[in-house]
PDB file of N, CA and C in Angstrom:
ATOM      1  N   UNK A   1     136.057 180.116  46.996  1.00  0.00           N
ATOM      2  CA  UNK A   1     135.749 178.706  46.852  1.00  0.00           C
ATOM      3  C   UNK A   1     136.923 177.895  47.388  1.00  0.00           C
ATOM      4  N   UNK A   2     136.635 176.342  48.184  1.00  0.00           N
ATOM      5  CA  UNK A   2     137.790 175.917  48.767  1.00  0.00           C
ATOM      6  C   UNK A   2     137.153 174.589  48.165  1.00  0.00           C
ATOM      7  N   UNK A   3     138.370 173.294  48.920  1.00  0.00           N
ATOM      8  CA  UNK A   3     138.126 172.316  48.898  1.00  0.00           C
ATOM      9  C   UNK A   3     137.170 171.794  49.759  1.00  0.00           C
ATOM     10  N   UNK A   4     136.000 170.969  49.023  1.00  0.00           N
ATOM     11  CA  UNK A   4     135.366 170.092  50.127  1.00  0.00           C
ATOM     12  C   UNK A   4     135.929 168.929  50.800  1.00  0.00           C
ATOM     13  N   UNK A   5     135.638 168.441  51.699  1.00  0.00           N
ATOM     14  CA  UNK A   5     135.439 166.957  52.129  1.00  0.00           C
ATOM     15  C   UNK A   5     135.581 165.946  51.119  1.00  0.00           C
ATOM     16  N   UNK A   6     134.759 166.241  50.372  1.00  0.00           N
ATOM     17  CA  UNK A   6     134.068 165.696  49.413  1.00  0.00           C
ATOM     18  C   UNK A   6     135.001 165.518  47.836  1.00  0.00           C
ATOM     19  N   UNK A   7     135.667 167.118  47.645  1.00  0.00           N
ATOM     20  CA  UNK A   7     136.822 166.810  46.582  1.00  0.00           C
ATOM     21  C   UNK A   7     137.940 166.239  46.988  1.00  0.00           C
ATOM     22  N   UNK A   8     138.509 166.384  48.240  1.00  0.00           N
ATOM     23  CA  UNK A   8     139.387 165.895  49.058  1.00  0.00           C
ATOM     24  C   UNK A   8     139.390 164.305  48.428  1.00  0.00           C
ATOM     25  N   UNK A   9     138.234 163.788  48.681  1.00  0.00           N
ATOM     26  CA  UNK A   9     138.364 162.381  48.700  1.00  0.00           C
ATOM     27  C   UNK A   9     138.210 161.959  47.568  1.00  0.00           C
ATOM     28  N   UNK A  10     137.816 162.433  46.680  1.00  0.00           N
ATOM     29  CA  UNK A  10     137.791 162.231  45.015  1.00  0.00           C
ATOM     30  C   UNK A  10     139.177 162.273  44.451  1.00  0.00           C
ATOM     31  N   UNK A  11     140.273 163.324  45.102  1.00  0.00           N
ATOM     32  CA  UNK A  11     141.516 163.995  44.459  1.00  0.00           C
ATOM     33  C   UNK A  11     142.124 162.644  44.992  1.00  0.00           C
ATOM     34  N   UNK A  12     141.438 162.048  46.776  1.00  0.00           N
ATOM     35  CA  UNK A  12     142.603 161.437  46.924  1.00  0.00           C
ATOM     36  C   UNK A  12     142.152 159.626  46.317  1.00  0.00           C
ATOM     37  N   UNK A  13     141.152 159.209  45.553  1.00  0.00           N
ATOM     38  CA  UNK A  13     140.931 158.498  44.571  1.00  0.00           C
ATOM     39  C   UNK A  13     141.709 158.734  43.444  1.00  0.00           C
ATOM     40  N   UNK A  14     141.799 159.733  42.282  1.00  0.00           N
ATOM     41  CA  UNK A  14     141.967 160.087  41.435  1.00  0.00           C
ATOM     42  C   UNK A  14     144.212 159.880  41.448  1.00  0.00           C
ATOM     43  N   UNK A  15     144.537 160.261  42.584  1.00  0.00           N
ATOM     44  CA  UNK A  15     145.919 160.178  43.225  1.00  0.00           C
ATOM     45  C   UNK A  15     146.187 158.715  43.164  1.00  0.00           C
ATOM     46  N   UNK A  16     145.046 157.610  43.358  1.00  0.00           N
ATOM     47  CA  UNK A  16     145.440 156.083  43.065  1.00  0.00           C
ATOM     48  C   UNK A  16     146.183 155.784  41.831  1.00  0.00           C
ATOM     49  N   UNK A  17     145.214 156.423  41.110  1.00  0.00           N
ATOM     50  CA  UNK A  17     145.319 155.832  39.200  1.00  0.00           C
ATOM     51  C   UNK A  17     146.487 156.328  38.763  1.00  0.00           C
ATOM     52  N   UNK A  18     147.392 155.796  37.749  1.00  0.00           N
ATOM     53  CA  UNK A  18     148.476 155.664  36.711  1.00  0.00           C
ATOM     54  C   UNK A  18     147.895 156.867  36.038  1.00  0.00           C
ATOM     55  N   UNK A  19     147.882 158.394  36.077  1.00  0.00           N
ATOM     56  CA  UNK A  19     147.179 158.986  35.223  1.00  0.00           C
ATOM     57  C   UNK A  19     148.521 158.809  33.622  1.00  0.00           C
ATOM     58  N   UNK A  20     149.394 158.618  33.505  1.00  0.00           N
ATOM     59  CA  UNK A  20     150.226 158.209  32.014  1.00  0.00           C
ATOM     60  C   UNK A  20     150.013 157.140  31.585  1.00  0.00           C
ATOM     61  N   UNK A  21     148.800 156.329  31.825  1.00  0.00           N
ATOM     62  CA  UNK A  21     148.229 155.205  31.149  1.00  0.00           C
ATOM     63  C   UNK A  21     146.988 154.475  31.213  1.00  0.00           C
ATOM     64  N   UNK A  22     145.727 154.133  30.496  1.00  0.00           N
ATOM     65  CA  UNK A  22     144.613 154.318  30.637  1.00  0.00           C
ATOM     66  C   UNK A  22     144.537 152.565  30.950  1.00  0.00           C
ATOM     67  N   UNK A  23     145.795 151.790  30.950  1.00  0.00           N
ATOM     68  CA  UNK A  23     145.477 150.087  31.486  1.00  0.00           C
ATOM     69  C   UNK A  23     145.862 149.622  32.493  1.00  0.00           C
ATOM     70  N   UNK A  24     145.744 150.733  33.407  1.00  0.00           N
ATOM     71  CA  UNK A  24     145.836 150.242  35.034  1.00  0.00           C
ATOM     72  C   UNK A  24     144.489 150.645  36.036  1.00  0.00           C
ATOM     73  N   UNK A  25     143.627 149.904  36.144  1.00  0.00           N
ATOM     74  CA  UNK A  25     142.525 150.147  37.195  1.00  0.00           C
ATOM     75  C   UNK A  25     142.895 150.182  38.595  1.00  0.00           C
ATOM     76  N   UNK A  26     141.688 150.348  39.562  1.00  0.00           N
ATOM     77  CA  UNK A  26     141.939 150.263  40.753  1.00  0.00           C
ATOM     78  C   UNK A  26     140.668 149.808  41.428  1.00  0.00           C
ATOM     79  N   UNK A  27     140.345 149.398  42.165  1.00  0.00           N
ATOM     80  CA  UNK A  27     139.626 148.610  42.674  1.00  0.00           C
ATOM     81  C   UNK A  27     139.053 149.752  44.417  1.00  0.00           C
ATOM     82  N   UNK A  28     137.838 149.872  44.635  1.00  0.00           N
ATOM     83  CA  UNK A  28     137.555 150.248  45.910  1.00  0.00           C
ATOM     84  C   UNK A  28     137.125 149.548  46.422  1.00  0.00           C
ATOM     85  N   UNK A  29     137.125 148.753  48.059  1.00  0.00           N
ATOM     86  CA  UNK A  29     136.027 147.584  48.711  1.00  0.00           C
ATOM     87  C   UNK A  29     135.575 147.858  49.320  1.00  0.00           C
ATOM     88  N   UNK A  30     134.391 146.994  49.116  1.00  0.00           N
ATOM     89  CA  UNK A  30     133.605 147.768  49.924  1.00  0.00           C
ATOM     90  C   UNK A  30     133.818 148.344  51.502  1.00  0.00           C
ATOM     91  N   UNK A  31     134.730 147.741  51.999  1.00  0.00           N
ATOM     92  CA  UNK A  31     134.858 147.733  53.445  1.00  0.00           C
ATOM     93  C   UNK A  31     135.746 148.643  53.593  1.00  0.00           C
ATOM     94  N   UNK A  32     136.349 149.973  52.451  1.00  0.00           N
ATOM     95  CA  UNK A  32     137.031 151.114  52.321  1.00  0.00           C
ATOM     96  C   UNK A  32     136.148 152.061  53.495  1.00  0.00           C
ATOM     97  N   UNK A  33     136.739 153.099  53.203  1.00  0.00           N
ATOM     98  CA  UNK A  33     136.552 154.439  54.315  1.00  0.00           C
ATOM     99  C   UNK A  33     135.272 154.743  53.486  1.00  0.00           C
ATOM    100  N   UNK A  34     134.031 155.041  54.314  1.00  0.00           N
ATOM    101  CA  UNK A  34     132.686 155.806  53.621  1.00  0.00           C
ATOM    102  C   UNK A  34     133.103 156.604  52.628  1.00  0.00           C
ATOM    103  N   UNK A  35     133.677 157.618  53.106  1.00  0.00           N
ATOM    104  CA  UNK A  35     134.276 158.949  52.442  1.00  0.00           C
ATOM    105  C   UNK A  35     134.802 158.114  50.860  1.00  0.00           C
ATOM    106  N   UNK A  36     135.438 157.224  50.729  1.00  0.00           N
ATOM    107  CA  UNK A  36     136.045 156.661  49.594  1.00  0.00           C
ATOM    108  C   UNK A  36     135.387 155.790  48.909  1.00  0.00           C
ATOM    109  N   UNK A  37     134.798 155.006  49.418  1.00  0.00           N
ATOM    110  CA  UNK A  37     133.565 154.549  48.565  1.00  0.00           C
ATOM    111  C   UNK A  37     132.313 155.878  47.803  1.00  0.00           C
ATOM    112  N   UNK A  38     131.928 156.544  48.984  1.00  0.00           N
ATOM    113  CA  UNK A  38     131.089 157.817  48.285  1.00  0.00           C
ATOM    114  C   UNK A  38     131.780 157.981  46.851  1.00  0.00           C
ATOM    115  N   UNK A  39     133.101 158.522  47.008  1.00  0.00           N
ATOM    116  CA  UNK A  39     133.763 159.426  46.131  1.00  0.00           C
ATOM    117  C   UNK A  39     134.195 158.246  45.096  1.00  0.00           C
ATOM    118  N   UNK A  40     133.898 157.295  45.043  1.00  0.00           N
ATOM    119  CA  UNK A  40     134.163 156.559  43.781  1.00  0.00           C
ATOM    120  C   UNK A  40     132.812 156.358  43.051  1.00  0.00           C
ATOM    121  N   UNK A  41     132.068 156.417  43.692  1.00  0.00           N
ATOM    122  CA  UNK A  41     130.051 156.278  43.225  1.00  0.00           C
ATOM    123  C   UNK A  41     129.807 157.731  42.480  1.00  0.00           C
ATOM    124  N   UNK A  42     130.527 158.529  42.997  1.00  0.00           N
ATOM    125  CA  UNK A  42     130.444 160.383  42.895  1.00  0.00           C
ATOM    126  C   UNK A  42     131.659 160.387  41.415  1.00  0.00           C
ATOM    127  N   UNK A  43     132.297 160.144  41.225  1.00  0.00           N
ATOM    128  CA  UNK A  43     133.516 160.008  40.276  1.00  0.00           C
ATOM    129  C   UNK A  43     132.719 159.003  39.098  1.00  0.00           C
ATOM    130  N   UNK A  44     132.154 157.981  39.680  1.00  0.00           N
ATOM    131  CA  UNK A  44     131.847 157.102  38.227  1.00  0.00           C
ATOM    132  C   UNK A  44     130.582 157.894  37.460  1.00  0.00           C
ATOM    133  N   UNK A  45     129.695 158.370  38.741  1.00  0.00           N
ATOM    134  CA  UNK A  45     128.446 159.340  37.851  1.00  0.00           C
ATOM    135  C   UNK A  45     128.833 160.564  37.592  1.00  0.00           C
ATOM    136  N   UNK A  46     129.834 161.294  37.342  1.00  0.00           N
ATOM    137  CA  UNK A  46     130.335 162.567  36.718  1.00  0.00           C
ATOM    138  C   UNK A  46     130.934 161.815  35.884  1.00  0.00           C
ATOM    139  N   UNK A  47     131.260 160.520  35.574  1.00  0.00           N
ATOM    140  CA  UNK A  47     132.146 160.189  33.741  1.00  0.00           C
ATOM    141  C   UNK A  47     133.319 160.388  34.147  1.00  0.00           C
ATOM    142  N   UNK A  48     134.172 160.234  35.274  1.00  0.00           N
ATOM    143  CA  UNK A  48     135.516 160.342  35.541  1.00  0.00           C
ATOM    144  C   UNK A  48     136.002 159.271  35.582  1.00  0.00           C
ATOM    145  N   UNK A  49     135.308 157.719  36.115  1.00  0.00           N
ATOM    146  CA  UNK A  49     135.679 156.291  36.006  1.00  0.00           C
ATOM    147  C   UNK A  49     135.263 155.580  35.773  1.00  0.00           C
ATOM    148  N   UNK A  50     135.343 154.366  35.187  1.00  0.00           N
ATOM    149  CA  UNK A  50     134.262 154.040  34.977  1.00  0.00           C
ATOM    150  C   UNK A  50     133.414 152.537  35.489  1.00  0.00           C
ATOM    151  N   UNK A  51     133.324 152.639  36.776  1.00  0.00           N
ATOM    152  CA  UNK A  51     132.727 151.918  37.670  1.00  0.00           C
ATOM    153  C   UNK A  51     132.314 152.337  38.189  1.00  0.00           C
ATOM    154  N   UNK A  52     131.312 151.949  39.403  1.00  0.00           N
ATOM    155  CA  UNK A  52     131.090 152.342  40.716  1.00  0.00           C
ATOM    156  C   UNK A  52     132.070 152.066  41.963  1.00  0.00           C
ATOM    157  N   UNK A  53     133.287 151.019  41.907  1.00  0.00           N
ATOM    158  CA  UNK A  53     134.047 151.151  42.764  1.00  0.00           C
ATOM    159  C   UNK A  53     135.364 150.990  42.207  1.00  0.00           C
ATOM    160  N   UNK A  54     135.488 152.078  41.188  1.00  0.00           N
ATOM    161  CA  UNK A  54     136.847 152.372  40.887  1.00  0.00           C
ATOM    162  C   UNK A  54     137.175 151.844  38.905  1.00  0.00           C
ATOM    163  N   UNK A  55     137.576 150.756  38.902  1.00  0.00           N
ATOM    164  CA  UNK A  55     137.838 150.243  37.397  1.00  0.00           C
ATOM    165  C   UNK A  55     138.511 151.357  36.611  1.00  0.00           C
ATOM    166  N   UNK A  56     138.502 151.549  35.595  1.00  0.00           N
ATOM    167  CA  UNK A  56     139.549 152.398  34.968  1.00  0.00           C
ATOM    168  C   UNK A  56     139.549 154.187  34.609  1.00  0.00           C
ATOM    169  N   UNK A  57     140.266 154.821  34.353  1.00  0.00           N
ATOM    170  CA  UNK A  57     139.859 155.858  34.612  1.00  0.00           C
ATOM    171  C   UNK A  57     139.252 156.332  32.707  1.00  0.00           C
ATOM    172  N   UNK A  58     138.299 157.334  32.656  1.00  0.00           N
ATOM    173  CA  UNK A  58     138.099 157.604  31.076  1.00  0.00           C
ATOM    174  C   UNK A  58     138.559 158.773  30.918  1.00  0.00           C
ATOM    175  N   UNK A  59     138.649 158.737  29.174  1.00  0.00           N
ATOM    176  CA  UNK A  59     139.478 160.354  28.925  1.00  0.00           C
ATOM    177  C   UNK A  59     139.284 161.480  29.580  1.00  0.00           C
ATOM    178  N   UNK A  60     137.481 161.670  30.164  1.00  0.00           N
ATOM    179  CA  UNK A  60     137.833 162.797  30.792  1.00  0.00           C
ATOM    180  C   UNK A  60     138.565 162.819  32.509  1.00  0.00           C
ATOM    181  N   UNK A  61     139.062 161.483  32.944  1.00  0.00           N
ATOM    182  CA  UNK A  61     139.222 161.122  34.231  1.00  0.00           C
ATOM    183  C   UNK A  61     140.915 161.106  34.131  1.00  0.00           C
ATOM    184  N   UNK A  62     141.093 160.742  32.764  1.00  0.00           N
ATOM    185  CA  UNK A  62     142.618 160.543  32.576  1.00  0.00           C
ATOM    186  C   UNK A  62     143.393 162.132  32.777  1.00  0.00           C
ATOM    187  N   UNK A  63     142.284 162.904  31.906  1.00  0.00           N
ATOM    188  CA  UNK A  63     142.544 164.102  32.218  1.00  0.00           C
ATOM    189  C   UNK A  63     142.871 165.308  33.832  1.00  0.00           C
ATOM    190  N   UNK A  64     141.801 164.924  34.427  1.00  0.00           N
ATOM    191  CA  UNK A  64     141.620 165.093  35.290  1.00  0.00           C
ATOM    192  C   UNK A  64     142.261 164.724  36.346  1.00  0.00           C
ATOM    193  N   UNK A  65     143.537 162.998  36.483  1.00  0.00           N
ATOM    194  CA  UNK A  65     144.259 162.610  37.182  1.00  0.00           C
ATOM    195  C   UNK A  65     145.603 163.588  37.160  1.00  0.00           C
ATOM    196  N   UNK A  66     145.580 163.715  35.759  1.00  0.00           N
ATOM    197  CA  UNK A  66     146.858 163.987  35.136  1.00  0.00           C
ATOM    198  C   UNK A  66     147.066 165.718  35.938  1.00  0.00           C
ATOM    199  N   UNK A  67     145.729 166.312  35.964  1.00  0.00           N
ATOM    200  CA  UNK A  67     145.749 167.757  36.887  1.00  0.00           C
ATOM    201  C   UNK A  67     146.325 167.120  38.407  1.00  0.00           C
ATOM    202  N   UNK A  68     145.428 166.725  38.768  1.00  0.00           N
ATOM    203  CA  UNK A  68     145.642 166.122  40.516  1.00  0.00           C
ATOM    204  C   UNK A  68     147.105 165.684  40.528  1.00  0.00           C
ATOM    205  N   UNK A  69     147.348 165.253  39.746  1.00  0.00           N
ATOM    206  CA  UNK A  69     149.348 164.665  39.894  1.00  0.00           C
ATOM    207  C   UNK A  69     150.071 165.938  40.110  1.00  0.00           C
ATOM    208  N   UNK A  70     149.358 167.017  38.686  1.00  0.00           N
ATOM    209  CA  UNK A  70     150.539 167.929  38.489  1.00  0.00           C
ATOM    210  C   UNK A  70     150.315 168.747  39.450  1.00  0.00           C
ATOM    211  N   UNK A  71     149.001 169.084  40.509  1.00  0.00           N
ATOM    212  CA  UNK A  71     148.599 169.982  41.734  1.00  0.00           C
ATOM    213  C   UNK A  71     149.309 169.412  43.003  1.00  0.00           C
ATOM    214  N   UNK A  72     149.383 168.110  43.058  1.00  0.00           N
ATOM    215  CA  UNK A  72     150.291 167.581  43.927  1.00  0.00           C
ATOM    216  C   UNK A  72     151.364 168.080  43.962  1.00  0.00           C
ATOM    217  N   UNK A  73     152.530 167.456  42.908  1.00  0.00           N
ATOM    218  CA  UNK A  73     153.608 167.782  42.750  1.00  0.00           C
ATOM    219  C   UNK A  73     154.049 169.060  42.906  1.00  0.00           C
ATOM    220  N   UNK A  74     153.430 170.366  41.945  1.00  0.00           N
ATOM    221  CA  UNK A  74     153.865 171.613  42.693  1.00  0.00           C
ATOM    222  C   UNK A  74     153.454 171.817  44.317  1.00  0.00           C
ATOM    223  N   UNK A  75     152.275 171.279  44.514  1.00  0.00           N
ATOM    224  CA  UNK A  75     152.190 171.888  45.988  1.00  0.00           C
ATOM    225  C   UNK A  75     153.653 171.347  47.079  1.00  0.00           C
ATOM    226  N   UNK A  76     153.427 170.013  46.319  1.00  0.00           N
ATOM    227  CA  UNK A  76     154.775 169.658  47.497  1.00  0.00           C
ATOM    228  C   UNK A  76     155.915 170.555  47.210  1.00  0.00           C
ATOM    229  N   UNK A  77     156.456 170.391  45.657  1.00  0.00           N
ATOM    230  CA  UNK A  77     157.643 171.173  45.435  1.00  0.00           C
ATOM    231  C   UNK A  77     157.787 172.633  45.943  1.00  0.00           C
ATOM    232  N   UNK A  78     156.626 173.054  46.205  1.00  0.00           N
ATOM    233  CA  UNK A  78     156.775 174.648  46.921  1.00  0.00           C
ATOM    234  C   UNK A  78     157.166 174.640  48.414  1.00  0.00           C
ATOM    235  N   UNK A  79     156.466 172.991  49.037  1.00  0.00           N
ATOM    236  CA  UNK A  79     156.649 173.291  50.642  1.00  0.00           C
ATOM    237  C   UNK A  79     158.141 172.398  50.765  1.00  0.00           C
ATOM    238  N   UNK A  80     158.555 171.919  49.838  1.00  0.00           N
ATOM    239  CA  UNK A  80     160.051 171.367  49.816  1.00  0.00           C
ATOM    240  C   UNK A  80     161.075 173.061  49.776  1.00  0.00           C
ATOM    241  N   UNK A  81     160.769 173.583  48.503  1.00  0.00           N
ATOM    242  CA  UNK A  81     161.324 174.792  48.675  1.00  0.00           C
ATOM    243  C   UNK A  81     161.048 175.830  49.887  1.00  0.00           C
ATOM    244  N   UNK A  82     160.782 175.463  50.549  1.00  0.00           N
ATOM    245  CA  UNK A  82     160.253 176.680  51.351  1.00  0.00           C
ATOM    246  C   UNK A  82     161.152 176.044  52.963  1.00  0.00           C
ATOM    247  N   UNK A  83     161.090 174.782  52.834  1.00  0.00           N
ATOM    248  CA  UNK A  83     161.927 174.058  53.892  1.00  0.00           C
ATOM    249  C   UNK A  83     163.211 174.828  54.034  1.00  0.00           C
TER     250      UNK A  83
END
């Protein structure tokens, strides 16, 4: 199993939000990248945010940022170490 297109652009939504605090929203416009609008329509109907173009993230989204931060961070910290 890999990444889609499709999680790609959700992770890189989810990468917007403050995941250490549930009172910072984010806003998508409409005139964003397809791919990023999709993935905020795709994110609010799985219960990860709770809008259709972005607004705040919910516990299970807070959760879920808080992974995407910490998958970030090691991935970079490995290709920093590896430099």
């Amino acid at each position: 199993m890999s990444f889609t297109s499709q999680n790609l652009a959700e992770l890189k939504i989810l990468m917007l939000f403050n995941s250490a605090t549930g009172l910072e929203g984010i806003k998508i416009h409409k005139d964003a990248a397809p791919e990023l609008v999709d993935a905020a329509r795709k994110l609010h109907a799985d219960g990860f945010i709770t809008q259709v173009d972005g607004g705040y993230l919910t516990q299970l989204g807070i959760e879920t940022a808080e992974h995407a931060h910490s998958l970030c961070y090691l991935l970079n910290s490995a290709e920093r170490e590896a430099s």
